[in-house]
N, C-alpha and C. Protein backbone atom coordinates (compact mmCIF):
# COMPACT_ATOMS: atom_id res chain seq x y z
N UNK A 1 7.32 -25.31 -11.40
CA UNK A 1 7.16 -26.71 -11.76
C UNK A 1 5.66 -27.01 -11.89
N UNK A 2 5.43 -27.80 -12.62
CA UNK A 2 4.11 -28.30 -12.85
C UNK A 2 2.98 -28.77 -11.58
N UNK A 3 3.96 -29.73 -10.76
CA UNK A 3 3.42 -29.87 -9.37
C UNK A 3 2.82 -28.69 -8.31
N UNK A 4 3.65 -27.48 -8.52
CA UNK A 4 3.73 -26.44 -7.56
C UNK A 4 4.39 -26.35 -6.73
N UNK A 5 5.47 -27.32 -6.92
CA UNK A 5 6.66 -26.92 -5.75
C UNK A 5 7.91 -26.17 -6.50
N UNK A 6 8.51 -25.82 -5.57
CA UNK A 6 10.35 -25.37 -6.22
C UNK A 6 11.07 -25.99 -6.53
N UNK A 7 11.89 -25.59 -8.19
CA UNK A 7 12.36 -27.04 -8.24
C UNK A 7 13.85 -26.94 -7.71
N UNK A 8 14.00 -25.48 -7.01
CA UNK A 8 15.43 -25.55 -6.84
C UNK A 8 15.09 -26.67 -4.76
N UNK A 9 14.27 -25.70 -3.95
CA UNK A 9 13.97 -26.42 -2.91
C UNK A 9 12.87 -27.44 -2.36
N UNK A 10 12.10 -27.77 -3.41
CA UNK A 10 10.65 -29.14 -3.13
C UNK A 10 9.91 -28.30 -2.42
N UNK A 11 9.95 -26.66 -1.62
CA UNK A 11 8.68 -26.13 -0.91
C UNK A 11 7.46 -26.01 -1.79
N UNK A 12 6.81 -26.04 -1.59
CA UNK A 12 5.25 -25.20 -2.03
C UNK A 12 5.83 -24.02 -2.67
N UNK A 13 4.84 -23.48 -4.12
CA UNK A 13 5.33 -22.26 -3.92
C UNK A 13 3.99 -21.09 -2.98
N UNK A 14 4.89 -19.99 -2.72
CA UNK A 14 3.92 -19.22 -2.06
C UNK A 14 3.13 -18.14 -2.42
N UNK A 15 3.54 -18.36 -3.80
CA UNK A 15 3.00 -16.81 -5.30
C UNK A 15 4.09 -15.90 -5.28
N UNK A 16 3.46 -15.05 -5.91
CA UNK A 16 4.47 -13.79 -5.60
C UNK A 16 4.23 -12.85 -4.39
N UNK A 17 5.41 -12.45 -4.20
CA UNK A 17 5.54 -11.36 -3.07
C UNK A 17 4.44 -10.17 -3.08
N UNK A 18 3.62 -9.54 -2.54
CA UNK A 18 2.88 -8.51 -2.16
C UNK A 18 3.86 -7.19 -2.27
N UNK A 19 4.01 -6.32 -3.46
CA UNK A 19 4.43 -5.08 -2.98
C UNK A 19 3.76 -4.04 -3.00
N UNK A 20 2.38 -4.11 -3.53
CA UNK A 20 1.28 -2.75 -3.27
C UNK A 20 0.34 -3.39 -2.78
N UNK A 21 -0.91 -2.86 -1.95
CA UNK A 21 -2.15 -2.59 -1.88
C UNK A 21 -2.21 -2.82 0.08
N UNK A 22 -2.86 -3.13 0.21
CA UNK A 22 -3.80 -3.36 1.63
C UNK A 22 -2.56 -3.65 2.74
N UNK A 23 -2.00 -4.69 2.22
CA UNK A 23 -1.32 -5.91 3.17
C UNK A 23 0.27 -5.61 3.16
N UNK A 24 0.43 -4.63 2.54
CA UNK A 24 1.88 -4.34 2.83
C UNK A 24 2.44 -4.01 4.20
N UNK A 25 3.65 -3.99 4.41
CA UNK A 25 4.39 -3.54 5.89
C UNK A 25 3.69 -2.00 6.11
N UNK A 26 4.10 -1.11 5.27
CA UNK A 26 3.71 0.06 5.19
C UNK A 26 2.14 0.31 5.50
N UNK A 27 1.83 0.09 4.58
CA UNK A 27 0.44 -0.05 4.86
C UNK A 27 -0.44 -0.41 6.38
N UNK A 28 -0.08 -1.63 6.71
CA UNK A 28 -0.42 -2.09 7.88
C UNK A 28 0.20 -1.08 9.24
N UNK A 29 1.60 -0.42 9.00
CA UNK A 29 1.91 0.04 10.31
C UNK A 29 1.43 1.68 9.80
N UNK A 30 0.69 2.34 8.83
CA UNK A 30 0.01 3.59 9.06
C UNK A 30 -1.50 3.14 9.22
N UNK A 31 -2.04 1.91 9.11
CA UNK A 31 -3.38 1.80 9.77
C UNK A 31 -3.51 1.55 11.64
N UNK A 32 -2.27 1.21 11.77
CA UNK A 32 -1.88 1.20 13.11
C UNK A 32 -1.78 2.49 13.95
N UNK A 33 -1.16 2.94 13.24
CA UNK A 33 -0.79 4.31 13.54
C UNK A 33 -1.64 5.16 13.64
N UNK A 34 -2.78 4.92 12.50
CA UNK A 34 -4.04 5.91 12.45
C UNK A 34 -5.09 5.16 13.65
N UNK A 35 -4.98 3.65 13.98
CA UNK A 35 -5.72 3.89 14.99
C UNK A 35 -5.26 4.05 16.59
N UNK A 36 -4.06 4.34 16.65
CA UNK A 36 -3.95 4.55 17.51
C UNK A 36 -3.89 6.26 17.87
N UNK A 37 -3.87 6.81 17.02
CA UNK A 37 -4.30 8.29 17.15
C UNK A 37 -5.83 8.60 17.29
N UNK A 38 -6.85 7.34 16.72
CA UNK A 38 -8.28 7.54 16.90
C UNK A 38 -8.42 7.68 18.59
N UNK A 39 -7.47 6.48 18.92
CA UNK A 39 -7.57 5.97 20.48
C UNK A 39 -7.58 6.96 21.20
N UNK A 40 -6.32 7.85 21.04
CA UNK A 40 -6.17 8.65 21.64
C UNK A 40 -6.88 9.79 21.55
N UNK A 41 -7.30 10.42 20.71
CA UNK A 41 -8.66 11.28 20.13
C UNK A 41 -9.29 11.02 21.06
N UNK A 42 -10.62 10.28 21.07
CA UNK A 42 -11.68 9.77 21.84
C UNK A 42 -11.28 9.53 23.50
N UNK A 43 -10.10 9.18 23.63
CA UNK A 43 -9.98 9.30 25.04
C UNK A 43 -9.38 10.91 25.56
N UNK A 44 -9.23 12.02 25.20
CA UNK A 44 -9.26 13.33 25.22
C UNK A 44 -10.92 13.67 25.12
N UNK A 45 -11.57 13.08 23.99
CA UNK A 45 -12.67 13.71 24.07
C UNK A 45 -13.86 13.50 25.16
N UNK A 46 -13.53 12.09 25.40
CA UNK A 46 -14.23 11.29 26.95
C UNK A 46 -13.82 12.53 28.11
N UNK A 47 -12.77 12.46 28.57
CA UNK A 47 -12.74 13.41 29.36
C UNK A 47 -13.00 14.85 29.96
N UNK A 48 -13.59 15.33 28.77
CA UNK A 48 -14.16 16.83 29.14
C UNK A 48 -15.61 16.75 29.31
């Protein structure tokens, strides 16, 4: 709609959905993943 809402529900719209780059699910839980393997790295390497 011209306004920017929905014309089926009056919300805002919110753009389109994200399915590649940075901010995906995927994405976010292998940067997780990779730092929590840094974590653990460095705390092996602290210890010797």
């Amino acid at each position: 709609m011209a306004n920017g809402r929905c014309k089926m529900h009056g919300g805002l719209s919110t753009g389109r959905p994200i399915v590649s780059g940075m901010y995906t699910k995927k994405a976010k839980a292998d940067r997780a993943k990779l730092r929590e393997l840094i974590r653990a790295v460095k705390t092996l390497l602290s210890k010797n």
